[in-house]
PDB file of N, CA and C in Angstrom:
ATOM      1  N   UNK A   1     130.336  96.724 101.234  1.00  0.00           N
ATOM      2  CA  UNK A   1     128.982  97.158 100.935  1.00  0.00           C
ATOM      3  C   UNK A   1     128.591  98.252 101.916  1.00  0.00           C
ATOM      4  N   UNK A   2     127.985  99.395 101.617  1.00  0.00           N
ATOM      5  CA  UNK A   2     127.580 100.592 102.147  1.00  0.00           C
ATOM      6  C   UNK A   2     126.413 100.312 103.287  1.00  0.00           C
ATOM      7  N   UNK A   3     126.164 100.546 103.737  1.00  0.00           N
ATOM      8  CA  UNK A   3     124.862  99.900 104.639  1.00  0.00           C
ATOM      9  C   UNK A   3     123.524 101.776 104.203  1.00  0.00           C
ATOM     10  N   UNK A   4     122.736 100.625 104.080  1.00  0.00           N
ATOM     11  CA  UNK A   4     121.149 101.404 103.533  1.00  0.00           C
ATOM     12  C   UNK A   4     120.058 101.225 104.633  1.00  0.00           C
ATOM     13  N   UNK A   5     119.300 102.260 104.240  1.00  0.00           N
ATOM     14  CA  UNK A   5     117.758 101.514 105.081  1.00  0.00           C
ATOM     15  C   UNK A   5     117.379 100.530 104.656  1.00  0.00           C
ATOM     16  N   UNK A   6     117.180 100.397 103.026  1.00  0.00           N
ATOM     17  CA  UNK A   6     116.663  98.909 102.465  1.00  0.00           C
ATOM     18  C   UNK A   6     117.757  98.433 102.225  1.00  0.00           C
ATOM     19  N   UNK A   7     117.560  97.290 103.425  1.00  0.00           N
ATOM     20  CA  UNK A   7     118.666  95.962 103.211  1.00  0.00           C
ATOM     21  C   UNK A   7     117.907  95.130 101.844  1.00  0.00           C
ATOM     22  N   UNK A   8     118.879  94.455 101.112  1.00  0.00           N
ATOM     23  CA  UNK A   8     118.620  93.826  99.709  1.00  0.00           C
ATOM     24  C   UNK A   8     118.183  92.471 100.511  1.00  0.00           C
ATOM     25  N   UNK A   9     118.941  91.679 101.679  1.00  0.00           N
ATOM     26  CA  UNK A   9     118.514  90.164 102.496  1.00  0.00           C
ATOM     27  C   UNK A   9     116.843  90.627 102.648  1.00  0.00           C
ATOM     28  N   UNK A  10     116.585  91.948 103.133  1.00  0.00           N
ATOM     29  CA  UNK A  10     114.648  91.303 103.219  1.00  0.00           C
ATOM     30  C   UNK A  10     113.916  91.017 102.166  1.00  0.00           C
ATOM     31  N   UNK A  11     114.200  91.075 101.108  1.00  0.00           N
ATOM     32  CA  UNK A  11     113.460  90.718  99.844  1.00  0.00           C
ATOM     33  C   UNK A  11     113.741  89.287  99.921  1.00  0.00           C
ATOM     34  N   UNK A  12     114.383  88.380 100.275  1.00  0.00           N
ATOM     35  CA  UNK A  12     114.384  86.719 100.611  1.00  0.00           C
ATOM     36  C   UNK A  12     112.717  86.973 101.907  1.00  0.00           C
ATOM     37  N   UNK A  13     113.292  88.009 102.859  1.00  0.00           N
ATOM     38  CA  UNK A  13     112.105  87.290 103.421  1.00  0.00           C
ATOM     39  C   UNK A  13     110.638  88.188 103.447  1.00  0.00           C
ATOM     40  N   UNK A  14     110.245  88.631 102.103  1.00  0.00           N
ATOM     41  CA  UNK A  14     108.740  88.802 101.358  1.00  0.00           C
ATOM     42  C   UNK A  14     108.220  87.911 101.985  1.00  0.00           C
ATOM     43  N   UNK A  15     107.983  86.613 101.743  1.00  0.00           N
ATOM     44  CA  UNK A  15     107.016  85.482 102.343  1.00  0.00           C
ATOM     45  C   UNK A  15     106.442  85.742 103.691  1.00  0.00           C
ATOM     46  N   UNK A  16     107.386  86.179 104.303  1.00  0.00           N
ATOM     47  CA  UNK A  16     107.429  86.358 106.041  1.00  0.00           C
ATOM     48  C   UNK A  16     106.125  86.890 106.204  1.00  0.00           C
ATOM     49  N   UNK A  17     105.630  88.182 105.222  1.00  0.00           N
ATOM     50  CA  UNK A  17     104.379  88.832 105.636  1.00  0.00           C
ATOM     51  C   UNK A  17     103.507  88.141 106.179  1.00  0.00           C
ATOM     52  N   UNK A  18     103.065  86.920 105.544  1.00  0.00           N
ATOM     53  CA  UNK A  18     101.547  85.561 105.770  1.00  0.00           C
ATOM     54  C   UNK A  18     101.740  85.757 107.223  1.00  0.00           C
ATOM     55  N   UNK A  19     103.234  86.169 107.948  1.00  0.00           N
ATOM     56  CA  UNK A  19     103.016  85.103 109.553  1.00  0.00           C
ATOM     57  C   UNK A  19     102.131  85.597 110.309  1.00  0.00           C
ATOM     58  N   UNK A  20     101.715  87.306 109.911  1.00  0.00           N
ATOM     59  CA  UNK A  20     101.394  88.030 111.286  1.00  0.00           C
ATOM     60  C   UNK A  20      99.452  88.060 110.693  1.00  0.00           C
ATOM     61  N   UNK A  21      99.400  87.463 109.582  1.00  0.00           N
ATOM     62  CA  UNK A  21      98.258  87.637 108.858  1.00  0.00           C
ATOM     63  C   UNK A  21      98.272  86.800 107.609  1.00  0.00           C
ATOM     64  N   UNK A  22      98.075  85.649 108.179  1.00  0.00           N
ATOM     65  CA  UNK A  22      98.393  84.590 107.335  1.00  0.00           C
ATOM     66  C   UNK A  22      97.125  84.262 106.089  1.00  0.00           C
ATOM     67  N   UNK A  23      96.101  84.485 105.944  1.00  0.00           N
ATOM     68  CA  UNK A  23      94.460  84.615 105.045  1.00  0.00           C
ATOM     69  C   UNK A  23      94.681  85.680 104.283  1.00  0.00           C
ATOM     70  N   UNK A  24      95.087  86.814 104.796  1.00  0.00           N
ATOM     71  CA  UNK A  24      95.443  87.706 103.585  1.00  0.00           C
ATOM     72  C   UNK A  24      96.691  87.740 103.246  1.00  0.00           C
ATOM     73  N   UNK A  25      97.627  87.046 103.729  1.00  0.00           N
ATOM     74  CA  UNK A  25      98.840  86.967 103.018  1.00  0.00           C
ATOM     75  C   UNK A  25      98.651  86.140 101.744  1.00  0.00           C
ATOM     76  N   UNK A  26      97.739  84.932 102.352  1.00  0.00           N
ATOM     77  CA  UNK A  26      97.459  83.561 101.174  1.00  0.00           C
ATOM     78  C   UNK A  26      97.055  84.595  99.839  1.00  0.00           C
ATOM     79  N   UNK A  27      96.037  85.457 100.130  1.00  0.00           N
ATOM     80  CA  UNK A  27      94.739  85.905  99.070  1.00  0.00           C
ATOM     81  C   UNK A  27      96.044  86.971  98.382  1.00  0.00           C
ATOM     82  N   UNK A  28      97.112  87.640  99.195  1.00  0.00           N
ATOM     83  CA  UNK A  28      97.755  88.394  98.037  1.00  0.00           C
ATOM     84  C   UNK A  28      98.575  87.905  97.427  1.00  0.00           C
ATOM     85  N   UNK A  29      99.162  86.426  97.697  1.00  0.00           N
ATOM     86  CA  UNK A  29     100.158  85.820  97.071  1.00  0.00           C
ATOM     87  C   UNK A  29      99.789  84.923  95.691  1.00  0.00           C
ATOM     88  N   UNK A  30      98.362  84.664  96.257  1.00  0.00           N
ATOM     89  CA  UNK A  30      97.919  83.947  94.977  1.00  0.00           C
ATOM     90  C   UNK A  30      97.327  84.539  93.898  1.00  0.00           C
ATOM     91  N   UNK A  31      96.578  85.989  94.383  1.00  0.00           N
ATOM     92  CA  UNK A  31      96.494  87.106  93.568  1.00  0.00           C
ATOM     93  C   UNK A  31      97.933  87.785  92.812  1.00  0.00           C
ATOM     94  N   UNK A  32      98.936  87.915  93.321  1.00  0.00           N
ATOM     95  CA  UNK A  32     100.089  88.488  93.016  1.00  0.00           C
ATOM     96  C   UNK A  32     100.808  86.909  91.691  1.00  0.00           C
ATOM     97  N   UNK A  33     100.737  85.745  92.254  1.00  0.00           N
ATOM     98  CA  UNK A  33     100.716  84.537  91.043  1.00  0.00           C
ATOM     99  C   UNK A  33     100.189  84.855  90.026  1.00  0.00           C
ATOM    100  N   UNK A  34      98.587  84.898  89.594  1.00  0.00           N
ATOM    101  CA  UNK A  34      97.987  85.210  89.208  1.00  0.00           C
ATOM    102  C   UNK A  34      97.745  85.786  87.971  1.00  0.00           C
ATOM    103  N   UNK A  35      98.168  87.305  88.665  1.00  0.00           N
ATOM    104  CA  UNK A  35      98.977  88.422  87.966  1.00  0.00           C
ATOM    105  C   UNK A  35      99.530  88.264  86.974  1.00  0.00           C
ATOM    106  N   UNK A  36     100.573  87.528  87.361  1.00  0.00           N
ATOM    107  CA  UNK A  36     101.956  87.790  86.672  1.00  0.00           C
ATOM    108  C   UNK A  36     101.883  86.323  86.031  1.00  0.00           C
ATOM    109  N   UNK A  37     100.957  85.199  85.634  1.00  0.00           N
ATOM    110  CA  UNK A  37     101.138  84.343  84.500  1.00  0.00           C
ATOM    111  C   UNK A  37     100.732  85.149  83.266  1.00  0.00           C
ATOM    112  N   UNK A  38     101.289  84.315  82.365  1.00  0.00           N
ATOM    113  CA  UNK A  38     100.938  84.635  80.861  1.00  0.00           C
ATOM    114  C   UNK A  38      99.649  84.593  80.527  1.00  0.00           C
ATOM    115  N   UNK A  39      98.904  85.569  80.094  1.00  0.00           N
ATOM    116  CA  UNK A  39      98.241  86.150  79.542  1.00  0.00           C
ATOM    117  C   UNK A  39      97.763  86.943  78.263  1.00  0.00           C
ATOM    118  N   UNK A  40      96.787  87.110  78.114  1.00  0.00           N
ATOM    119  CA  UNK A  40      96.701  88.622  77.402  1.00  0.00           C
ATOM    120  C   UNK A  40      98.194  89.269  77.362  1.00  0.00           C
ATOM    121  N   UNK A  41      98.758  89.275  78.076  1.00  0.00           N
ATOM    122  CA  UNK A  41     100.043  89.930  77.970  1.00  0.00           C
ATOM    123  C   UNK A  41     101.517  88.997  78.351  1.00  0.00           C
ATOM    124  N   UNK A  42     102.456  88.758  77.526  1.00  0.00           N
ATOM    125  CA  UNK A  42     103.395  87.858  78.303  1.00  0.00           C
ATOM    126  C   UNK A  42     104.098  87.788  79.534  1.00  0.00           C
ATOM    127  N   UNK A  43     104.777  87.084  80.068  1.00  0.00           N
ATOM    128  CA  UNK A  43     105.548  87.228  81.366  1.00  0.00           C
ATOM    129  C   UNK A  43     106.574  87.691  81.708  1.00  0.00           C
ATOM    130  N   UNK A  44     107.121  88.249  80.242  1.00  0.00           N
ATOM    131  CA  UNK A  44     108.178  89.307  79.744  1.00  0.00           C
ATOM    132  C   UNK A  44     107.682  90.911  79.789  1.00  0.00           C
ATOM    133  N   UNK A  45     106.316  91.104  79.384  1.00  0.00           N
ATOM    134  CA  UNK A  45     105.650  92.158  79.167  1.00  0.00           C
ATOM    135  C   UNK A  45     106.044  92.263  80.436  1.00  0.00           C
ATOM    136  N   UNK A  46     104.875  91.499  81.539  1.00  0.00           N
ATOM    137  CA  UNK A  46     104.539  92.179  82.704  1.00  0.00           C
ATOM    138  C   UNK A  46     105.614  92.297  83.341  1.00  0.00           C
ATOM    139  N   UNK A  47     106.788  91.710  83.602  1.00  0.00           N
ATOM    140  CA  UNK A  47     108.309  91.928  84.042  1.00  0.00           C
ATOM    141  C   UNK A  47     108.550  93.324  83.890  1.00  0.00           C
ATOM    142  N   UNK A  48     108.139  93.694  82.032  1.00  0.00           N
ATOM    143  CA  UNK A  48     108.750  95.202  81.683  1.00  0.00           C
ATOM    144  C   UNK A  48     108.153  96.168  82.225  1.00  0.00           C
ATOM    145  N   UNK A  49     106.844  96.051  82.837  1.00  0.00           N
ATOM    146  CA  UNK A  49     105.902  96.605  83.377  1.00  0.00           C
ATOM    147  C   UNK A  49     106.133  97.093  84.818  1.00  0.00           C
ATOM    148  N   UNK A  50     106.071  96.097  85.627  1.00  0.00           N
ATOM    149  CA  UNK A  50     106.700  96.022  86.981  1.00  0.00           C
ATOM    150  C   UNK A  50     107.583  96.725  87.097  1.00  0.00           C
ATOM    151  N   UNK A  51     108.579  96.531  86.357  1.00  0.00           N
ATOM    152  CA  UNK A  51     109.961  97.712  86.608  1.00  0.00           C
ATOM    153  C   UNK A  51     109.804  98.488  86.821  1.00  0.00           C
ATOM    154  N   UNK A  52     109.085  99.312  85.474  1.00  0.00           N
ATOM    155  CA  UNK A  52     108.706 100.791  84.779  1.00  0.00           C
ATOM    156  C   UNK A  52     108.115 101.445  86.692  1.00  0.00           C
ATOM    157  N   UNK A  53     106.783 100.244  86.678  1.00  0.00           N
ATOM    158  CA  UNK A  53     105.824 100.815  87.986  1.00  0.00           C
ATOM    159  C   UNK A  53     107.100 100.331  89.054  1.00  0.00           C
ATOM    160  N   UNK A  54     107.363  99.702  89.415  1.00  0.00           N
ATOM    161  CA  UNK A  54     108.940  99.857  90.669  1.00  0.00           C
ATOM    162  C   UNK A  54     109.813 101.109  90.834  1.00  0.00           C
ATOM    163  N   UNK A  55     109.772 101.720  89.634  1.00  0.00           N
ATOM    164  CA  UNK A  55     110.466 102.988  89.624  1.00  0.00           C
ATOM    165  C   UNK A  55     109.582 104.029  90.071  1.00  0.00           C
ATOM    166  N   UNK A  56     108.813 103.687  89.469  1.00  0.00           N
ATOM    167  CA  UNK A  56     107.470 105.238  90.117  1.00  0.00           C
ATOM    168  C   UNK A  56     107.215 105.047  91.112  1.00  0.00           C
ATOM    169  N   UNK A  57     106.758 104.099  92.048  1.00  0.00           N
ATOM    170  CA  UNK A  57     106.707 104.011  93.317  1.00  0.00           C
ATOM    171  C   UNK A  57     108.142 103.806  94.266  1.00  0.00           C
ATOM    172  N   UNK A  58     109.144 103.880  93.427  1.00  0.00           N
ATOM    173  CA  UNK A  58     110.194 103.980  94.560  1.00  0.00           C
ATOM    174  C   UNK A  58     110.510 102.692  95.112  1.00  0.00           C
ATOM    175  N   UNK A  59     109.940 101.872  94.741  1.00  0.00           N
ATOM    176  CA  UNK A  59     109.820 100.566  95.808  1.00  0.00           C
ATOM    177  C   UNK A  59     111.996  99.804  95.432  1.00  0.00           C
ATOM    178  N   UNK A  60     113.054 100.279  96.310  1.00  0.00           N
ATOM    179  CA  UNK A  60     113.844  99.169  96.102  1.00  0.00           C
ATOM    180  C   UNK A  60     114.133  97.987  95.137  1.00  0.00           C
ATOM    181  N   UNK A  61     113.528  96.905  96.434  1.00  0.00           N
ATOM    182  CA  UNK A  61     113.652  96.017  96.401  1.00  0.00           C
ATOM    183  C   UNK A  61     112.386  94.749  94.688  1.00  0.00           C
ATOM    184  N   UNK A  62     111.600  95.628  95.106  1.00  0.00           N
ATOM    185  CA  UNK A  62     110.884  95.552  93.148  1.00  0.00           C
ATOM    186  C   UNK A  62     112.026  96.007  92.426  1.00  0.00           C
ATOM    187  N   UNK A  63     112.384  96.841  92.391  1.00  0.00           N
ATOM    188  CA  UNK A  63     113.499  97.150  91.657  1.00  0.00           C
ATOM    189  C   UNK A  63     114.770  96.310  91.112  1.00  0.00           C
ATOM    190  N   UNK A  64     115.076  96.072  92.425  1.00  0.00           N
ATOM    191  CA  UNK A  64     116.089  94.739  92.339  1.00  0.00           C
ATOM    192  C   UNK A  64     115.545  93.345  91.614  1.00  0.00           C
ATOM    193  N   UNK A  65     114.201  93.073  92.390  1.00  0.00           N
ATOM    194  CA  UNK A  65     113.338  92.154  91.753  1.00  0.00           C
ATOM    195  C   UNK A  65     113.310  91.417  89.792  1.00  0.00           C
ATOM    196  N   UNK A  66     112.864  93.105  89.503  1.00  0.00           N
ATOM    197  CA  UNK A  66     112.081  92.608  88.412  1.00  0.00           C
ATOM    198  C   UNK A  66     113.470  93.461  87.472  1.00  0.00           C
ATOM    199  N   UNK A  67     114.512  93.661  87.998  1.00  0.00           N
ATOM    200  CA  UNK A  67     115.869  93.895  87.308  1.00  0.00           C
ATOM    201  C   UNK A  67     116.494  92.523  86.919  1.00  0.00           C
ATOM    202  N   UNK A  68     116.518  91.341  87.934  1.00  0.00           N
ATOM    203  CA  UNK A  68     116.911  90.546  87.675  1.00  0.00           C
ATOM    204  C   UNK A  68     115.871  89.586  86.891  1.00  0.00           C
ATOM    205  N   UNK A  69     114.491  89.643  87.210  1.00  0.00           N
ATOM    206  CA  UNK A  69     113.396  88.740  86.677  1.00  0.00           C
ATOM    207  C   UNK A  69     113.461  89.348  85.148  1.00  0.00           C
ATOM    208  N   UNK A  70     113.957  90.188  84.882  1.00  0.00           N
ATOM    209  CA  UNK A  70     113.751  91.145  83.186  1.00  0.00           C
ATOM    210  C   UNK A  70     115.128  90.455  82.639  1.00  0.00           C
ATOM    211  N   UNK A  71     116.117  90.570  83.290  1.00  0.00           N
ATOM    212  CA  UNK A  71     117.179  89.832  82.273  1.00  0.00           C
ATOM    213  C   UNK A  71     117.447  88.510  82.326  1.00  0.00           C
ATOM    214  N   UNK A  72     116.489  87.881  83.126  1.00  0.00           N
ATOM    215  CA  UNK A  72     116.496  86.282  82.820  1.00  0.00           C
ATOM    216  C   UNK A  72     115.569  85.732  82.188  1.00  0.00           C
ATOM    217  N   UNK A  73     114.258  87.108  81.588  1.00  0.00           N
ATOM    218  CA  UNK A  73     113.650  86.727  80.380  1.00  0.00           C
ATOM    219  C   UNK A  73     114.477  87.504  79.179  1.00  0.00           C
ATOM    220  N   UNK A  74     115.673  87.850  79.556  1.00  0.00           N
ATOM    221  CA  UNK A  74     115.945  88.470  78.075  1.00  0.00           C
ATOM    222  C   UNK A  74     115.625  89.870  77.887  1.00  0.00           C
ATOM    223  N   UNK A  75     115.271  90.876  78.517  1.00  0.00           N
ATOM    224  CA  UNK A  75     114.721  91.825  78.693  1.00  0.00           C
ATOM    225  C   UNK A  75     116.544  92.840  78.617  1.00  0.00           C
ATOM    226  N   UNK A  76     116.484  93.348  77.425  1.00  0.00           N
ATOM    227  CA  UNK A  76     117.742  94.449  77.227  1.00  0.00           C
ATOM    228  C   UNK A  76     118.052  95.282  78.373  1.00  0.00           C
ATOM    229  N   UNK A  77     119.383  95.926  78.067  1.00  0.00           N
ATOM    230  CA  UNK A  77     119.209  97.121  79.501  1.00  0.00           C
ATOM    231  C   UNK A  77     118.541  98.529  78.586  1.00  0.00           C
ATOM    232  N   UNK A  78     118.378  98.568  77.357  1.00  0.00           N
ATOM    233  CA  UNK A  78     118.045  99.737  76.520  1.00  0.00           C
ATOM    234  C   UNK A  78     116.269  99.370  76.721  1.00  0.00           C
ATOM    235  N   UNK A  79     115.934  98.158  77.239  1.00  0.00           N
ATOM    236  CA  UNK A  79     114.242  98.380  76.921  1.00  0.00           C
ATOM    237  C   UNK A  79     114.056  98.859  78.278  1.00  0.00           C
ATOM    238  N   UNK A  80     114.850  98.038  79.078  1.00  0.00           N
ATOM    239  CA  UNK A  80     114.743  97.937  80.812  1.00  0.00           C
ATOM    240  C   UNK A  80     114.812 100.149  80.759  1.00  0.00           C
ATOM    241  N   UNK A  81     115.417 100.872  80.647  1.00  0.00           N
ATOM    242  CA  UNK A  81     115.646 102.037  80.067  1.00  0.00           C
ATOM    243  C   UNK A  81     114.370 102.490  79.670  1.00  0.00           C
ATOM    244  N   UNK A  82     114.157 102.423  78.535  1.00  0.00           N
ATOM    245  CA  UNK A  82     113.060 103.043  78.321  1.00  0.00           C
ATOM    246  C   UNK A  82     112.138 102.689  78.536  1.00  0.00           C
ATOM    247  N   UNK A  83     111.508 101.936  79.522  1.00  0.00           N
ATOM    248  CA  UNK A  83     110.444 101.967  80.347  1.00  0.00           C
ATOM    249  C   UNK A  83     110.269 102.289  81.372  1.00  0.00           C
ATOM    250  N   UNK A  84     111.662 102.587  82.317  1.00  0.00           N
ATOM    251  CA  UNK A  84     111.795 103.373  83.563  1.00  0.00           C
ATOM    252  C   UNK A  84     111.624 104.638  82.459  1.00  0.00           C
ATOM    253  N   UNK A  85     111.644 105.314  81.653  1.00  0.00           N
ATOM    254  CA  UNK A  85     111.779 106.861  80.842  1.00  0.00           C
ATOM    255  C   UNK A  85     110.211 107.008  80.919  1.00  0.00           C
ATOM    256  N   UNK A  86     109.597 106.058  80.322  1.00  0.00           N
ATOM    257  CA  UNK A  86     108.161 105.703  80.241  1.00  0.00           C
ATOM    258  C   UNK A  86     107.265 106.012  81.397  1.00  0.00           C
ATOM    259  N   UNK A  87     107.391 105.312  82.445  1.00  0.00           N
ATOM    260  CA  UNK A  87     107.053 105.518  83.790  1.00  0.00           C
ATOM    261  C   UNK A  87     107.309 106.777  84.376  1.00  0.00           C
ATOM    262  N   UNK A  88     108.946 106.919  83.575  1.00  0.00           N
ATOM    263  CA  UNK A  88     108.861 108.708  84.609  1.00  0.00           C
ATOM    264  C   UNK A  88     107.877 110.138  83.921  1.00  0.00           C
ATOM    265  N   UNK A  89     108.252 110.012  82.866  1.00  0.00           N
ATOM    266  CA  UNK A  89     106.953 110.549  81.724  1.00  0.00           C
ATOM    267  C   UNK A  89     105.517 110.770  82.403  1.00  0.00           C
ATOM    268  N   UNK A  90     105.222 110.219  82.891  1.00  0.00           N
ATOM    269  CA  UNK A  90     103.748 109.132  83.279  1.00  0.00           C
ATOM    270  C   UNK A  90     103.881 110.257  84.851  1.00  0.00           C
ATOM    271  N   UNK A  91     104.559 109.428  85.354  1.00  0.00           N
ATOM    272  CA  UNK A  91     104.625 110.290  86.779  1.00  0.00           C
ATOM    273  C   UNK A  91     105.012 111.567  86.701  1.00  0.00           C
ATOM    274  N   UNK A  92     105.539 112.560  85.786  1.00  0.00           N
ATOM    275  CA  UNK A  92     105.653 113.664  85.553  1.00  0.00           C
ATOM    276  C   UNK A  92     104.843 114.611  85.230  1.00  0.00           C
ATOM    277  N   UNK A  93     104.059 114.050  84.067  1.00  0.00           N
ATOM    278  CA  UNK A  93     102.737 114.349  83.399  1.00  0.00           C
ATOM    279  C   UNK A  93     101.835 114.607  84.970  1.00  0.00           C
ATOM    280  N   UNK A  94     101.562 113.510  85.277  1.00  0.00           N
ATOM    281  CA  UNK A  94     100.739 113.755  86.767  1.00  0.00           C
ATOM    282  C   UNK A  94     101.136 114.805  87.393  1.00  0.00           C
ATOM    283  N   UNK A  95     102.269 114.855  87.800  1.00  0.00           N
ATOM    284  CA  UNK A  95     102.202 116.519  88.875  1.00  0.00           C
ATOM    285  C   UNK A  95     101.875 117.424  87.886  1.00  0.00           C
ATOM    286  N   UNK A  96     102.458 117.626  86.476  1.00  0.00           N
ATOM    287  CA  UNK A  96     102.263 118.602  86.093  1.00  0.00           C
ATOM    288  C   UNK A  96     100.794 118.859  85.753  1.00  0.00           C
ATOM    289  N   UNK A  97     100.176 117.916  85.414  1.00  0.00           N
ATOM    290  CA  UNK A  97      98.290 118.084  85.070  1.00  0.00           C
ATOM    291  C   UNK A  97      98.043 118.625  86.642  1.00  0.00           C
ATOM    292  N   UNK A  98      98.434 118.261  88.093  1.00  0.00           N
ATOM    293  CA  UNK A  98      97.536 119.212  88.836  1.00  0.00           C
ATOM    294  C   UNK A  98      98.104 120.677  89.109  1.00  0.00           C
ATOM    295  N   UNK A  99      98.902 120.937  88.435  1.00  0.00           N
ATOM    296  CA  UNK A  99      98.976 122.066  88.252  1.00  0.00           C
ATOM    297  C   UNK A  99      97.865 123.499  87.554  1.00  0.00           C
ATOM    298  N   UNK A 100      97.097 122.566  87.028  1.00  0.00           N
ATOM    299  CA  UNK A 100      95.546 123.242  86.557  1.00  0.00           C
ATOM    300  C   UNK A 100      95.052 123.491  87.388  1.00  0.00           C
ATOM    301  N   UNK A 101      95.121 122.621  88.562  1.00  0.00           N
ATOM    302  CA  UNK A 101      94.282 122.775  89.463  1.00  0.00           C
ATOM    303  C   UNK A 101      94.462 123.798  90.399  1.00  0.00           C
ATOM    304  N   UNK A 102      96.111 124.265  90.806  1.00  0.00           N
ATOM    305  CA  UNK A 102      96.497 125.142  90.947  1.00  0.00           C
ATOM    306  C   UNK A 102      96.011 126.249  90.726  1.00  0.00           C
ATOM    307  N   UNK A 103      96.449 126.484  89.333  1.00  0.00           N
ATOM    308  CA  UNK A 103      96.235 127.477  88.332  1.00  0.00           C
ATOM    309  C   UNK A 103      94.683 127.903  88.785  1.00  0.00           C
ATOM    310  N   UNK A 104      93.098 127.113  88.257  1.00  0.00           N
ATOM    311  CA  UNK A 104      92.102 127.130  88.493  1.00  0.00           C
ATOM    312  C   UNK A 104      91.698 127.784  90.291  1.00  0.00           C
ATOM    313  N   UNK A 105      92.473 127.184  91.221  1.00  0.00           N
ATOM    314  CA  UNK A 105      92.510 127.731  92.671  1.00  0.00           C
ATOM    315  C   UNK A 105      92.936 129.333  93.094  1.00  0.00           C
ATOM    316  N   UNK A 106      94.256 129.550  92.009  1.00  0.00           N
ATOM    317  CA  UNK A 106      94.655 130.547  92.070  1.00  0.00           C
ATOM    318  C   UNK A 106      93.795 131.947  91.176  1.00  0.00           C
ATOM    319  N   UNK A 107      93.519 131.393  89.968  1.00  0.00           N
ATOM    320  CA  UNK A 107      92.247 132.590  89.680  1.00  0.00           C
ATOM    321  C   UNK A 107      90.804 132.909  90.061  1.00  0.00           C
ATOM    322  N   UNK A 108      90.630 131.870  90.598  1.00  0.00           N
ATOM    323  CA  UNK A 108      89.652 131.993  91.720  1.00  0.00           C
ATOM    324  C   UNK A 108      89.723 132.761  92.928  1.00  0.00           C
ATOM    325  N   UNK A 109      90.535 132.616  93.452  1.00  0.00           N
ATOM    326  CA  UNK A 109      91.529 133.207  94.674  1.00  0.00           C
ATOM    327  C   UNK A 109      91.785 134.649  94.710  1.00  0.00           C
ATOM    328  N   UNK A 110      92.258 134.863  93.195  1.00  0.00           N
ATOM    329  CA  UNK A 110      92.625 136.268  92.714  1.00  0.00           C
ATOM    330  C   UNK A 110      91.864 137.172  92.419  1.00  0.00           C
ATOM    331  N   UNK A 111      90.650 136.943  92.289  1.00  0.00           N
ATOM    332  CA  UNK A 111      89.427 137.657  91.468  1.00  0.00           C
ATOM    333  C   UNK A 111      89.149 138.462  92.614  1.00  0.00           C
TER     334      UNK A 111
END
């Protein structure tokens, strides 16, 4: 195994956060529970969801997460796919919309 900055062993220790701030560790863990029961939306949905947003933020170890939490609900590698496509779409669109803003700065600028 290659050695990384994100070691895959700290995602066992997520929990650890509560120690140094244990009241808001409680309030995000039970908020983060919460979340992610079935709902309005299933526990498959939000799995497919998580990913998609794991990819846009870069986050690893979500990555790893909700890779394995998606195919132990059954979650394809073609959906798992096109919802990371989805997400990047999404995050693409964004830089490119402030590019108006650009644009708007720059004829202003120019006049």
């Amino acid at each position: 195994m290659e050695n990384t900055y994100y070691d895959p062993k700290d995602l066992k220790k997520f929990p650890k956060i509560s120690e140094w701030s244990e009241e808001l560790g409680a309030k995000f863990f039970d908020y983060y529970g919460k979340v992610f029961e079935e709902g309005a939306l299933s526990a498959r949905e939000k799995s497919l969801i998580a990913l998609a947003v794991a990819h846009v933020v870069k986050c690893p170890y979500c990555i790893d997460a909700y890779t394995q939490d998606g195919l132990q609900r059954g979650i394809t590698k073609e959906e798992m796919m096109e919802a990371v496509h989805a997400g990047a779409a999404i995050e693409s669109g964004a830089t490119l919309v402030h590019g108006v803003q650009m644009m708007k700065k720059y004829d202003k600028l120019s006049m």
